[in-house]
N, C-alpha and C. Protein backbone atom coordinates (compact mmCIF):
# COMPACT_ATOMS: atom_id res chain seq x y z
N UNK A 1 -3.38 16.70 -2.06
CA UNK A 1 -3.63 15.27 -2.17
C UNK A 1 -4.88 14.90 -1.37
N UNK A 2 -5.36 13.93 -1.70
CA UNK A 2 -7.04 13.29 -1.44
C UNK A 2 -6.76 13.14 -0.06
N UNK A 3 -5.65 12.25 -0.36
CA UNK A 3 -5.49 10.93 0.67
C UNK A 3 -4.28 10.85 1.64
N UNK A 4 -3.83 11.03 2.64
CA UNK A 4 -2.85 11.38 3.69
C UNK A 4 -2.08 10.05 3.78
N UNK A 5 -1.72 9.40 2.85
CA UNK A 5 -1.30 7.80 2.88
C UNK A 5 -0.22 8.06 1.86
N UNK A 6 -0.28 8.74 0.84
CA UNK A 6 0.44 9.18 0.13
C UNK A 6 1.34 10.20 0.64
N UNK A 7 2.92 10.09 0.10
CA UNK A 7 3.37 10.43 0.41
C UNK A 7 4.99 11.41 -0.76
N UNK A 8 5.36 12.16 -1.94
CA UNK A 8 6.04 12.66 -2.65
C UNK A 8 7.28 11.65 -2.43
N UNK A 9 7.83 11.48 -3.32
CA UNK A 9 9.32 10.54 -2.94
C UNK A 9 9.92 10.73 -4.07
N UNK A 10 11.75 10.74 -3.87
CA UNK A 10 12.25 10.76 -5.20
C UNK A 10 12.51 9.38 -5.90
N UNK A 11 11.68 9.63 -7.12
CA UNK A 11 11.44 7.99 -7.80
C UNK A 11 10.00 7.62 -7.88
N UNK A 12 9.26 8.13 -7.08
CA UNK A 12 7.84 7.84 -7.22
C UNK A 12 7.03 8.35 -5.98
N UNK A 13 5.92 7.61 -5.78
CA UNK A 13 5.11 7.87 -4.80
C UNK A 13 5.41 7.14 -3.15
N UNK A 14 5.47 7.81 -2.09
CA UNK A 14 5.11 6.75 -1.06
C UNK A 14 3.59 6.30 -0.83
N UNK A 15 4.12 5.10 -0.29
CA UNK A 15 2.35 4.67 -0.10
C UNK A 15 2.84 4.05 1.64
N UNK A 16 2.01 4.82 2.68
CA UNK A 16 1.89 4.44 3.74
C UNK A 16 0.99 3.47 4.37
N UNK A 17 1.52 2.05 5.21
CA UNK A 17 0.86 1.27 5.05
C UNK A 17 0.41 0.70 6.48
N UNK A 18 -0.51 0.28 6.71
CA UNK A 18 -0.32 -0.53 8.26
C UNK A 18 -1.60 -1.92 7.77
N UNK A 19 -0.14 -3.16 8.13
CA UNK A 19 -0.62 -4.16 7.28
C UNK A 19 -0.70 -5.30 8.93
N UNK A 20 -1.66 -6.30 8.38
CA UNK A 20 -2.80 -7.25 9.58
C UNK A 20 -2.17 -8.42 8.77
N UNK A 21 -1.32 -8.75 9.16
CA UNK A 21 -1.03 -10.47 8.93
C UNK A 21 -1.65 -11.20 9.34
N UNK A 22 -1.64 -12.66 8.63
CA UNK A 22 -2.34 -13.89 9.27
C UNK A 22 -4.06 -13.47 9.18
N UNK A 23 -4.33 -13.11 7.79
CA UNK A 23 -5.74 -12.86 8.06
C UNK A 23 -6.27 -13.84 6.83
N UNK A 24 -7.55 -14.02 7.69
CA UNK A 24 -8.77 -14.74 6.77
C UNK A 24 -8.46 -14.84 5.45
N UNK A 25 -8.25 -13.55 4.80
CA UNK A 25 -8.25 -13.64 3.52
C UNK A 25 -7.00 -12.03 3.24
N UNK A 26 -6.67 -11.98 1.59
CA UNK A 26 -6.05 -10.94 1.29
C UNK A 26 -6.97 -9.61 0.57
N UNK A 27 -7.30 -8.33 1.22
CA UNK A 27 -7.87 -7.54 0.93
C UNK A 27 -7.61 -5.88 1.62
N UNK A 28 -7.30 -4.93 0.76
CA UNK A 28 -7.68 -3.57 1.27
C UNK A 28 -8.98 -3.06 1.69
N UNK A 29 -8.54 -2.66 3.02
CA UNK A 29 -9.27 -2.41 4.20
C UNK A 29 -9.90 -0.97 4.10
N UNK A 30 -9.04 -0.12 3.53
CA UNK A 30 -9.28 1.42 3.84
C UNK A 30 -8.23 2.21 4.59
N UNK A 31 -8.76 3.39 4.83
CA UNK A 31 -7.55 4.24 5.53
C UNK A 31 -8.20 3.73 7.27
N UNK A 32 -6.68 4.04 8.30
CA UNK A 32 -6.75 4.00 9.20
C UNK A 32 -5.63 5.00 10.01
N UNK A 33 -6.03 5.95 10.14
CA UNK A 33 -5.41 7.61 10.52
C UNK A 33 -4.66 7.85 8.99
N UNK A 34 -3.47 7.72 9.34
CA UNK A 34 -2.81 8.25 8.02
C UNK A 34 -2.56 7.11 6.77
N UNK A 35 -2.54 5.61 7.40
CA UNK A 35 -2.16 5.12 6.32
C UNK A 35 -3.53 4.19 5.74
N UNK A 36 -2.81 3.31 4.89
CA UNK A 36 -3.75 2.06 4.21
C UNK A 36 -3.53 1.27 4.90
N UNK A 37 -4.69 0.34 5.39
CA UNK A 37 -5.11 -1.03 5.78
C UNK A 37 -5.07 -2.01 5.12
N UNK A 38 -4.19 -3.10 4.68
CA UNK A 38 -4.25 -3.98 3.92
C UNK A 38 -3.99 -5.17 4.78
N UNK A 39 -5.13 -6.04 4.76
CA UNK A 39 -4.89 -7.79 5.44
C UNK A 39 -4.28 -8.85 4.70
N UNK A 40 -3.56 -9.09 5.49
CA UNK A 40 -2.93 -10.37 4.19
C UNK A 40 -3.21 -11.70 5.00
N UNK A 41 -3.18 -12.66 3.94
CA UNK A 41 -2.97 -14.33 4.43
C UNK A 41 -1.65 -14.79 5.12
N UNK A 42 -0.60 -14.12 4.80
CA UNK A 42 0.68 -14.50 5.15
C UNK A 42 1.37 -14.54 6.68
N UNK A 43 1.77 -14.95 7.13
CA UNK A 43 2.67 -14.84 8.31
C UNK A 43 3.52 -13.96 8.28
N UNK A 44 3.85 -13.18 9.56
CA UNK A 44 5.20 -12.19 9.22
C UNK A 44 6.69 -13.00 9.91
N UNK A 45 6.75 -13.80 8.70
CA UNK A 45 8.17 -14.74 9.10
C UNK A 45 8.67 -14.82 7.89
N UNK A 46 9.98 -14.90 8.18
CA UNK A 46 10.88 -14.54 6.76
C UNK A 46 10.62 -13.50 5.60
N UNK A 47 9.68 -12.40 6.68
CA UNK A 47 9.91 -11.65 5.04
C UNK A 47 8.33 -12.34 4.12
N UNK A 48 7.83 -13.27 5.08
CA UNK A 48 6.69 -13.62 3.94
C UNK A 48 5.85 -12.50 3.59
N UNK A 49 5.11 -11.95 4.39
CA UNK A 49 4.06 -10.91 4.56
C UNK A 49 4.56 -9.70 3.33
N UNK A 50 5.57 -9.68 4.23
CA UNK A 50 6.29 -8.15 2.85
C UNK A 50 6.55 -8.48 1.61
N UNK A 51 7.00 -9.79 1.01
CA UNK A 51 6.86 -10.34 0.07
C UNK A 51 5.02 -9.80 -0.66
N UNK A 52 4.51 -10.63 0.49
CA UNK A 52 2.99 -10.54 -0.37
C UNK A 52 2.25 -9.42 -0.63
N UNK A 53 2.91 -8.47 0.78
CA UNK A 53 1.95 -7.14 0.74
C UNK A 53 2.73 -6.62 -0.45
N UNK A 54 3.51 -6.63 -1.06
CA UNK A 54 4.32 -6.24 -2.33
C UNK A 54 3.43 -6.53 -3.92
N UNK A 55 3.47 -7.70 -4.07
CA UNK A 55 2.47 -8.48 -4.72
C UNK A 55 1.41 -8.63 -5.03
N UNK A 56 0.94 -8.20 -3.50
CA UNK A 56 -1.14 -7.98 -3.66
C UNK A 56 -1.13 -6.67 -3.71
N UNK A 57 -0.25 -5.68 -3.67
CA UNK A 57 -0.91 -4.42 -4.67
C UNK A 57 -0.40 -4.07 -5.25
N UNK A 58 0.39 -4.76 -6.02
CA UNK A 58 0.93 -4.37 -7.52
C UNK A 58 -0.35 -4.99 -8.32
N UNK A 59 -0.99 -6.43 -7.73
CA UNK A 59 -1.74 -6.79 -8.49
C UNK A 59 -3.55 -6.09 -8.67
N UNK A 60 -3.39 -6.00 -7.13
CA UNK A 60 -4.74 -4.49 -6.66
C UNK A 60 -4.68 -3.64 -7.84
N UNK A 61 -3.45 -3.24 -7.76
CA UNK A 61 -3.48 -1.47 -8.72
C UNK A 61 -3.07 -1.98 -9.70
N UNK A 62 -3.24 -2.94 -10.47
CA UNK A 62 -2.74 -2.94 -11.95
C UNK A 62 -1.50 -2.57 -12.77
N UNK A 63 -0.61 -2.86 -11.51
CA UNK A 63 1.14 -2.60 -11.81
C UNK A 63 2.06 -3.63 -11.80
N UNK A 64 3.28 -3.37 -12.89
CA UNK A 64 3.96 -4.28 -12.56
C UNK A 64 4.64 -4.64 -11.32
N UNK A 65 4.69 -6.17 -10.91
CA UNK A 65 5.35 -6.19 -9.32
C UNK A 65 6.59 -5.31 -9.54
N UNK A 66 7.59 -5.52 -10.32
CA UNK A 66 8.88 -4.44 -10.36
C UNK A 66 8.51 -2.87 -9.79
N UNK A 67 7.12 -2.60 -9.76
CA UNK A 67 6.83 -1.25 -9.79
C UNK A 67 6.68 -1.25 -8.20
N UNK A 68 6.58 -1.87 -7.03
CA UNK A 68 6.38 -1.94 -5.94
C UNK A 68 7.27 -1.97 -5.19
N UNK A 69 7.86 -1.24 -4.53
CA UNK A 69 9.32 -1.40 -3.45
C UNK A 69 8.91 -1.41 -1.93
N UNK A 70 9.22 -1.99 -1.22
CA UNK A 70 9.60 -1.84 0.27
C UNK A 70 10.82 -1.28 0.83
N UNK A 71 9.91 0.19 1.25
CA UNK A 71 11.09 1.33 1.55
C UNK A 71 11.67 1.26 3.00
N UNK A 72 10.62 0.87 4.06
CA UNK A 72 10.65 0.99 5.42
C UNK A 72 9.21 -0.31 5.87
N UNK A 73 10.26 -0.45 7.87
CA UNK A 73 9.04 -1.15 7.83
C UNK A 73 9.02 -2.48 7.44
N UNK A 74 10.33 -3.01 7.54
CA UNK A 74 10.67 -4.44 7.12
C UNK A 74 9.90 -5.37 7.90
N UNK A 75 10.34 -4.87 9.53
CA UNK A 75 9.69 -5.55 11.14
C UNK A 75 8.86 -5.23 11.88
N UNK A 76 7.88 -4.27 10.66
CA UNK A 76 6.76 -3.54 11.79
C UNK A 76 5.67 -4.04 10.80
N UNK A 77 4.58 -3.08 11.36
CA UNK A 77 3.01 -3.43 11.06
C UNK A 77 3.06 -2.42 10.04
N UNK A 78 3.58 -1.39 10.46
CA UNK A 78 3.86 0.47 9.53
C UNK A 78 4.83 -0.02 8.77
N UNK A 79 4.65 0.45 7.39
CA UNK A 79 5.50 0.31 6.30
C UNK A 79 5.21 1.45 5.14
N UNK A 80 6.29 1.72 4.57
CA UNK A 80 6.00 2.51 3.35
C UNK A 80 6.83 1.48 2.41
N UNK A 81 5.48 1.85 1.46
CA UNK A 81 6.15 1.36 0.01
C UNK A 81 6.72 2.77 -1.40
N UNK A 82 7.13 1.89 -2.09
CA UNK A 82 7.87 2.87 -2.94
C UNK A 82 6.48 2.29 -4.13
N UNK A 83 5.58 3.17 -4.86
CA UNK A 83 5.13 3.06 -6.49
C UNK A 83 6.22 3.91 -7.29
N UNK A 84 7.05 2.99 -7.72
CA UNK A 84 8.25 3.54 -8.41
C UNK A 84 7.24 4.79 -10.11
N UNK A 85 8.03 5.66 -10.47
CA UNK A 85 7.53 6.30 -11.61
C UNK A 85 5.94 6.89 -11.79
N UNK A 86 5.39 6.69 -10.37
CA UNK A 86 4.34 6.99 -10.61
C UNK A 86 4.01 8.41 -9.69
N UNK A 87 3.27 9.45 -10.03
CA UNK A 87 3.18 10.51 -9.06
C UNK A 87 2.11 10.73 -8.13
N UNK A 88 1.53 11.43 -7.24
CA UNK A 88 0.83 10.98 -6.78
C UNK A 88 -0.85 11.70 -7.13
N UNK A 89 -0.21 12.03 -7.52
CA UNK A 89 -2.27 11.70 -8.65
C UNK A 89 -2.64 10.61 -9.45
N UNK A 90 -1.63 10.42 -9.96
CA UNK A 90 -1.80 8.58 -10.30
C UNK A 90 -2.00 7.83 -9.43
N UNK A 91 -1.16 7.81 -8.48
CA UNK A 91 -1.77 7.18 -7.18
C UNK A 91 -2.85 7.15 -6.99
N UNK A 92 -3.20 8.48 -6.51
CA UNK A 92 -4.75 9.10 -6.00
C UNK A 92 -5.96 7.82 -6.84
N UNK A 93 -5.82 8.02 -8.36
CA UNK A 93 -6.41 7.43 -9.14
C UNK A 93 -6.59 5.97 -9.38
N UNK A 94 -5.59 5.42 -9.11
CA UNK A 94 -5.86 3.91 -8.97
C UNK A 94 -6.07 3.33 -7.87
N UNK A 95 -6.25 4.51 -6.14
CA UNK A 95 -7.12 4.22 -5.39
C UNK A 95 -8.39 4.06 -4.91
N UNK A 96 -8.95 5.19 -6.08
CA UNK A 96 -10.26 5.47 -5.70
C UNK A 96 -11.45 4.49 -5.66
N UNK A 97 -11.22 3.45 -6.37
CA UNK A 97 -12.09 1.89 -6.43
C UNK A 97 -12.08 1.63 -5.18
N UNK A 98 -10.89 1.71 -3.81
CA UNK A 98 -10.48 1.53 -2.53
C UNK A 98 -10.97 2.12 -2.07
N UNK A 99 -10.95 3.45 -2.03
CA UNK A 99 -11.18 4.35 -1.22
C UNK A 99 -12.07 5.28 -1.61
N UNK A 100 -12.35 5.49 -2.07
CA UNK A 100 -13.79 6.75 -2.93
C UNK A 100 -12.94 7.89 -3.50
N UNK A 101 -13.85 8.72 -3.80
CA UNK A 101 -13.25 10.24 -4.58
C UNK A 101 -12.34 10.79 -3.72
N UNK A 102 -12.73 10.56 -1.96
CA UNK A 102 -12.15 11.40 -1.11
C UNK A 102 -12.89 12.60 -1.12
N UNK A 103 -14.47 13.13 -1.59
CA UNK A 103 -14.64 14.08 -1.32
C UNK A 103 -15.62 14.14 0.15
N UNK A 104 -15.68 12.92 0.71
CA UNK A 104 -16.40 13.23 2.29
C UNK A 104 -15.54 13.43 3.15
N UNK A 105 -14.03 13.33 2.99
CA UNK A 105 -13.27 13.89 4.33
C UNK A 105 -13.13 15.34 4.48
């Protein structure tokens, strides 16, 4: 695998996350050690944030929201998500707009 954010799961892909609430705007950041950087607009109260970080990359990657799970990581910054049915070269692939080919690491 390209990308150390990804992760094999039964059901689909993990996607490892470390997400910046309360930001300026909603956008993927890049990798930061192992996972993805994603800033959101939201507050982390009630569940808002995880709501959205759910949402803004189903809509990022061109998936249905149903296709996005929150596996772990309900009350932290670190979260994994579930890309249900998808493997992780598909993954790989609908990151690379994010993240490049991965061939400079």
């Amino acid at each position: 695998m390209k990308y150390p954010c990804l992760q094999k799961k039964k059901g689909g892909t993990g996607l490892e996350l470390c997400v910046q609430p309360r930001s300026s705007r909603n956008q993927i950041v890049g990798l930061q050690g192992s996972a993805l950087k994603i800033k959101l607009t939201a507050p982390p109260v009630d569940g808002a944030a995880n709501k959205l970080c759910c949402e803004f990359l189903a809509r990022q990657l061109g998936l249905p929201r149903s296709t996005v799970e929150l596996l772990s990581g309900e009350t932290s910054r670190h979260k994994i998500v579930l890309l249900r049915d998808l493997d992780c070269w598909q993954v790989e692939d609908l990151l690379v707009p994010f993240l490049g080919d991965g061939s400079a690491s």
